[in-house]
Protein backbone atom coordinates (compact mmCIF):
# COMPACT_ATOMS: atom_id res chain seq x y z
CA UNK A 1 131.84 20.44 -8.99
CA UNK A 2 133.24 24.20 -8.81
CA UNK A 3 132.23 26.53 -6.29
CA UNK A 4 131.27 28.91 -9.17
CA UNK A 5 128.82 26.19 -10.21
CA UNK A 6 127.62 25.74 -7.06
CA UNK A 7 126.89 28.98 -6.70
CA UNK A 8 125.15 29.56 -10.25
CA UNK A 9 122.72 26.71 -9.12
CA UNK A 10 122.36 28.84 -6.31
CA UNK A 11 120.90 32.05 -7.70
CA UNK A 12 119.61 29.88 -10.66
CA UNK A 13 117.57 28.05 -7.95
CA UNK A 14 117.08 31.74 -6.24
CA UNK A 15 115.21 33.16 -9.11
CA UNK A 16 113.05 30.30 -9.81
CA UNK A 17 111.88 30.23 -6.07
CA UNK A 18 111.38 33.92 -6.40
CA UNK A 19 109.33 33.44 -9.91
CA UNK A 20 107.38 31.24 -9.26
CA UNK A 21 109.05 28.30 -11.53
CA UNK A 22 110.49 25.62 -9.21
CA UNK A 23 108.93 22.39 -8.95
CA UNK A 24 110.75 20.38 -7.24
CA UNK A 25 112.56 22.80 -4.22
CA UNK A 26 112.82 20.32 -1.77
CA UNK A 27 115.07 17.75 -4.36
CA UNK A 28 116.86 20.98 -5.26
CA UNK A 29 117.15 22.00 -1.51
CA UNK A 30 118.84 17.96 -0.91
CA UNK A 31 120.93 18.12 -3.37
CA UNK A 32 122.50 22.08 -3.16
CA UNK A 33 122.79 22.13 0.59
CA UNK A 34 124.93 20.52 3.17
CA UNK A 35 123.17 19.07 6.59
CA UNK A 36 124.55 21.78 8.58
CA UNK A 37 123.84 24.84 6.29
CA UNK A 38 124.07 28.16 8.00
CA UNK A 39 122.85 31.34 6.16
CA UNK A 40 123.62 34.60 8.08
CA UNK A 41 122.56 38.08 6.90
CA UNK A 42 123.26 41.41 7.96
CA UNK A 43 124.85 40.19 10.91
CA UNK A 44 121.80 37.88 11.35
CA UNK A 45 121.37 34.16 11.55
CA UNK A 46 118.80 33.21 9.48
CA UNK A 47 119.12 29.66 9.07
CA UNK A 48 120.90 26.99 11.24
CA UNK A 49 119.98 23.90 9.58
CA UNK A 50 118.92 23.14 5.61
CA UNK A 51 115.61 22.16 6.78
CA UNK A 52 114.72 25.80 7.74
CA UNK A 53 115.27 26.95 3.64
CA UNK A 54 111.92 26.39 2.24
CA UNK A 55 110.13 28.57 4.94
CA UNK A 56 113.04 31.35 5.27
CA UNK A 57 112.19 31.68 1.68
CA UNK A 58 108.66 31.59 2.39
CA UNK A 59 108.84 34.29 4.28
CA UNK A 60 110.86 36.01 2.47
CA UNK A 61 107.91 36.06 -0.16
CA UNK A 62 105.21 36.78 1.99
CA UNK A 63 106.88 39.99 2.88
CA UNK A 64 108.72 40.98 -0.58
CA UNK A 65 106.28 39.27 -3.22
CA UNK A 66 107.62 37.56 -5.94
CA UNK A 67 111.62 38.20 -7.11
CA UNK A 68 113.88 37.90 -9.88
CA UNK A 69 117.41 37.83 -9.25
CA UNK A 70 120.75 39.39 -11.72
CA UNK A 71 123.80 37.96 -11.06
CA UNK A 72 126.54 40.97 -11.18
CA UNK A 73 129.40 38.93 -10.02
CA UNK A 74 130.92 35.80 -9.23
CA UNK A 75 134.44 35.13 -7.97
CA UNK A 76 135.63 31.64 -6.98
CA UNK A 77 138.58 31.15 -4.75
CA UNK A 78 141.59 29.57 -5.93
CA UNK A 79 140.86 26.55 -3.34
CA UNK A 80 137.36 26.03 -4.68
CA UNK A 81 135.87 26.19 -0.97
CA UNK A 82 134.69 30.04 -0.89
CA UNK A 83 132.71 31.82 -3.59
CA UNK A 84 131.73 35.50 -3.65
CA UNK A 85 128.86 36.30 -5.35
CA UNK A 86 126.94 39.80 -6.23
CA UNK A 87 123.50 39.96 -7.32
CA UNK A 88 120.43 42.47 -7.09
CA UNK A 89 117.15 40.75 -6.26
CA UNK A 90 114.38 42.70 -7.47
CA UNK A 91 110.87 42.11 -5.50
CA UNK A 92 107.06 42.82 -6.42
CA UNK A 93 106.63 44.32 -2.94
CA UNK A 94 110.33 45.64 -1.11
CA UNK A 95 111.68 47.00 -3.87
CA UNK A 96 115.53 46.66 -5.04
CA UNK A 97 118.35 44.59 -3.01
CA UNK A 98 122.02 44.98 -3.58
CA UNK A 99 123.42 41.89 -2.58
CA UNK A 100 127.17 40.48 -1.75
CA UNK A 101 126.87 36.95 -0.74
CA UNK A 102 130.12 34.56 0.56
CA UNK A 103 129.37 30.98 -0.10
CA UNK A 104 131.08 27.98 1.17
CA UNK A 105 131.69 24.35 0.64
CA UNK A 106 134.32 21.80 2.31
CA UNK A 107 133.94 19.69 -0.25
CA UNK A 108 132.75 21.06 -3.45
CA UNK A 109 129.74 19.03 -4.06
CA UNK A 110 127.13 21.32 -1.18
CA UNK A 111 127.18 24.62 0.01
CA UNK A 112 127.89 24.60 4.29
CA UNK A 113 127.47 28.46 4.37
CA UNK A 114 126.12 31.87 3.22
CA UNK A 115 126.98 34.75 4.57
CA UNK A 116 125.62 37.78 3.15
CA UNK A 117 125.36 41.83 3.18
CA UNK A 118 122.33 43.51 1.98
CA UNK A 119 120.66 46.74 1.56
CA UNK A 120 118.03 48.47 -0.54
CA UNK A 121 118.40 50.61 -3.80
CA UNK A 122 114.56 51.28 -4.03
């Protein structure tokens, strides 16, 4: 699989956490994620293993309220290990995120990493 697929399922499986619409998150978590994810942000780690996901996003919810997410941009690297992705999350409660995301995978199939930069339009 491409790192610009992986990524896709990413914010596909983003914006049905967000809305509401995913059924099956902890298959989808298995399958997406590598054993030793890492998701930093701002700076910040906020995840050092893949079993922490579900309740990042949890919280995540319980402070913004429900999101939707627009994918702006996504560029692969010619390697197929790092993807950059740009997105706005829009939330019931926190308003408006600009986001710039840098996945990673060593071996195409799970994502190891997310590192991303945030900040709020509204």
């Amino acid at each position: 699989m491409s790192v610009k697929e992986l990524a896709k399922k990413y914010n596909k499986f983003q914006n049905n956490f967000g809305s509401n619409n995913e059924s099956d998150c902890k298959s989808i978590i298995e399958d997406l994620f590598s054993h030793e994810f890492k998701k930093v942000a701002n700076g910040q780690i906020l995840i050092s293993r893949k079993d922490e996901i579900e309740n990042q996003l949890n919280g995540v919810k319980d402070f913004a309220g429900n999101w939707s997410i627009t994918e702006k941009l996504i560029i692969p690297s010619q390697d197929n290990k790092i993807c950059t992705i740009r997105y706005l999350l829009e939330s019931e409660k926190a308003g408006i995120f600009d986001i710039i995301a840098i996945l990673t995978s060593s071996n195409g199939s799970k994502i190891d990493s997310i590192d991303e930069i945030y900040y709020q339009l509204s």
